[in-house]
Protein backbone atom coordinates (compact mmCIF):
# COMPACT_ATOMS: atom_id res chain seq x y z
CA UNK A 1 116.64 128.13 36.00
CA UNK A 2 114.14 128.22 38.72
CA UNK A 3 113.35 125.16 41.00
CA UNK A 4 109.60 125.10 39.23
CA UNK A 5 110.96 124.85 35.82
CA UNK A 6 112.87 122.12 36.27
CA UNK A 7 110.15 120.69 38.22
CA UNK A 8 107.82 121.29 34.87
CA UNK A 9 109.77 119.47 32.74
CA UNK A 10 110.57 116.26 34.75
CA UNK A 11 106.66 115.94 35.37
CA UNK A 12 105.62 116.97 31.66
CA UNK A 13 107.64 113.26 30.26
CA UNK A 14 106.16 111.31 33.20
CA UNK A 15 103.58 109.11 31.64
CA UNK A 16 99.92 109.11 33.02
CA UNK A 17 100.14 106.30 36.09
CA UNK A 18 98.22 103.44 35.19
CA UNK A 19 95.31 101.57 36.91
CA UNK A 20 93.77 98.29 36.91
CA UNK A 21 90.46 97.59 36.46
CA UNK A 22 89.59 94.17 38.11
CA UNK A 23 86.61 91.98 37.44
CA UNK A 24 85.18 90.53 40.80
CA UNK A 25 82.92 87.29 40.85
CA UNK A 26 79.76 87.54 41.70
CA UNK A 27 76.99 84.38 42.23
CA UNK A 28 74.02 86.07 40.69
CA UNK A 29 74.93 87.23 36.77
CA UNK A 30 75.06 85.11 33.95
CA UNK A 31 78.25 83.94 32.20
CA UNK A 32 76.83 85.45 29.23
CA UNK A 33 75.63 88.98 30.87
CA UNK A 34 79.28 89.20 32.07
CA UNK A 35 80.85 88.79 28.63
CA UNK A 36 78.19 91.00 27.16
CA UNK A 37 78.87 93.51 29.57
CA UNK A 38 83.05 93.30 29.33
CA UNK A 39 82.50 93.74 25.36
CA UNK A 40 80.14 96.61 25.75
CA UNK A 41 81.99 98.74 27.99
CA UNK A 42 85.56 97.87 26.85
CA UNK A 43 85.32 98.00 23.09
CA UNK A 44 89.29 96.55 22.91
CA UNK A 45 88.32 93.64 23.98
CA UNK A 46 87.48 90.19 21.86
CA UNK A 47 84.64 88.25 22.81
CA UNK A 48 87.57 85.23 23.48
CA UNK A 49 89.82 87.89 25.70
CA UNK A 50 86.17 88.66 27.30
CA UNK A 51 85.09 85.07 28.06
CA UNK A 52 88.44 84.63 29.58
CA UNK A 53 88.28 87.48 31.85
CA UNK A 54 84.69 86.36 33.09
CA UNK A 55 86.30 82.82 33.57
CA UNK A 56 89.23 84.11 35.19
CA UNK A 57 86.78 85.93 37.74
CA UNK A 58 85.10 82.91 37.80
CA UNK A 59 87.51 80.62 38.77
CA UNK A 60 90.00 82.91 40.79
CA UNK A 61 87.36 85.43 42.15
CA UNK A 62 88.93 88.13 40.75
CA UNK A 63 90.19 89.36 37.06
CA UNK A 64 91.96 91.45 35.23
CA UNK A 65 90.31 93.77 32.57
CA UNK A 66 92.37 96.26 31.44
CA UNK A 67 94.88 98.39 32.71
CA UNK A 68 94.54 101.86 31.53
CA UNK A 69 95.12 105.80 32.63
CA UNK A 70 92.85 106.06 35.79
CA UNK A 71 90.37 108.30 33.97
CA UNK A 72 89.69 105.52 31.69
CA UNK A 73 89.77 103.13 34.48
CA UNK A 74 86.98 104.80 36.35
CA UNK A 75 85.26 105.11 33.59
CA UNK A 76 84.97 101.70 32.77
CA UNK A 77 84.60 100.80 36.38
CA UNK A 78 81.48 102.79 36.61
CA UNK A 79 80.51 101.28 33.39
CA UNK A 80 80.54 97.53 34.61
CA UNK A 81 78.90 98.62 37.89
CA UNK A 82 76.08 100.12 36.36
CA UNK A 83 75.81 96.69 34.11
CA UNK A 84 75.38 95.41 37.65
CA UNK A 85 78.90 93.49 37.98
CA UNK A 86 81.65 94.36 40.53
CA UNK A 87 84.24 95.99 39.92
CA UNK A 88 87.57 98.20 41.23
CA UNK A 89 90.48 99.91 39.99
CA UNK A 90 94.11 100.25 41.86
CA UNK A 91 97.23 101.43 40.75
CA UNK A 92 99.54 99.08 38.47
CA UNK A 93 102.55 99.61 40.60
């Protein structure tokens, strides 16, 4: 067996890594814009787990949203940037 097919089917059962999208506070949107924003571009999400995201951000500066496969993650990333909140992703280590 050859090194790259052993090497093909180690990395074929290694799930996707996974990435955290975080929710940073901001002094200029709305309460309400923020939760209509989490539930519009994360469509998991309650409108309770999304009002305590925005109050988590709130309180602590920083939240999490979701943690996800890092496509997903930048998708929703771009998503809440472009509903003019800020956001990252990182890797869930």
């Amino acid at each position: 067996m050859s090194v790259e097919t052993i090497e093909k089917r180690s990395t074929s059962r290694k799930l996707a890594p996974q990435y955290r999208v975080l929710l940073h506070n901001d002094d200029y949107n709305s309460m309400e814009h923020v939760v209509q924003s989490l539930i519009a571009t994360v469509p998991s999400l309650t409108q309770p787990q999304a009002i305590s995201i925005m109050m988590e951000a709130h309180t602590n500066g920083l939240a999490l949203v979701i943690t996800c496969a890092q496509e997903h993650a930048e998708f929703y990333c771009e998503t809440l940037k472009s509903h003019g909140l800020s956001s990252t992703i990182e890797p869930d280590e």
